[in-house]
Protein backbone atom coordinates (compact mmCIF):
# COMPACT_ATOMS: atom_id res chain seq x y z
CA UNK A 1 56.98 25.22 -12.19
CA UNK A 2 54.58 27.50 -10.77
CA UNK A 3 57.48 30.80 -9.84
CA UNK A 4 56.13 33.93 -10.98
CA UNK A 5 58.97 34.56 -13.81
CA UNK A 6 57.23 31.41 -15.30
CA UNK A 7 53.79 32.97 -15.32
CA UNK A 8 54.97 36.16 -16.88
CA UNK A 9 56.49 34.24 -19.78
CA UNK A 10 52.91 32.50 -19.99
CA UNK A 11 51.07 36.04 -20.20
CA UNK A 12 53.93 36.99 -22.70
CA UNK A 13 53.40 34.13 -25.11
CA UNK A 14 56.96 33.01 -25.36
CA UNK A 15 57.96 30.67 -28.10
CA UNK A 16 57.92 27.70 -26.97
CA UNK A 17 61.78 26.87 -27.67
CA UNK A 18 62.56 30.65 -26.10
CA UNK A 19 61.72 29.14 -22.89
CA UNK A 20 63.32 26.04 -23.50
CA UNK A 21 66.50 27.77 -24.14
CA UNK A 22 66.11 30.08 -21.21
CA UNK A 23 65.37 27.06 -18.89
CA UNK A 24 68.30 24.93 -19.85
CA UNK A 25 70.79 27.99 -19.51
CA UNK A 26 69.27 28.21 -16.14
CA UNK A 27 70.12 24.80 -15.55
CA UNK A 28 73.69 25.06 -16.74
CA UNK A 29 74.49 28.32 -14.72
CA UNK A 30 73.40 26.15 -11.72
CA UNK A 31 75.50 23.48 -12.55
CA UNK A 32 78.06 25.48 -13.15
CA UNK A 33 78.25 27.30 -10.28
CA UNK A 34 77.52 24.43 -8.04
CA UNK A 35 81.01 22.70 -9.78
CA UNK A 36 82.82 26.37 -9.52
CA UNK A 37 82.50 26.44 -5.78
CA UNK A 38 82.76 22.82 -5.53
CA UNK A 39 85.95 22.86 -7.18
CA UNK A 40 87.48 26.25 -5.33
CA UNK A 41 86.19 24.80 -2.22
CA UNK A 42 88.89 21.45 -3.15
CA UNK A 43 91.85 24.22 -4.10
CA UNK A 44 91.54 25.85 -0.55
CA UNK A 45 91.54 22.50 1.82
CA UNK A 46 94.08 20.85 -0.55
């Protein structure tokens, strides 16, 4: 992970479990969008 919002959180000194938490909700917005469109994508050709 070297993207600059990563280094600023470095400089910052973020709590460790502050970043955590800020990673995984990254990682669940992905996932969720990636099923939301997957899923509207399925209503439209069905």
């Amino acid at each position: 992970m070297k993207d600059k919002g990563f280094s600023i959180f470095l400089s910052k000194k973020v709590p460790a479990f502050q970043l955590f938490e800020l990673h995984k909700a990254s990682i669940l917005g992905r996932l969720w969008q990636k099923n939301h469109s997957y899923n509207s994508y399925r209503r439209i050709n069905n």
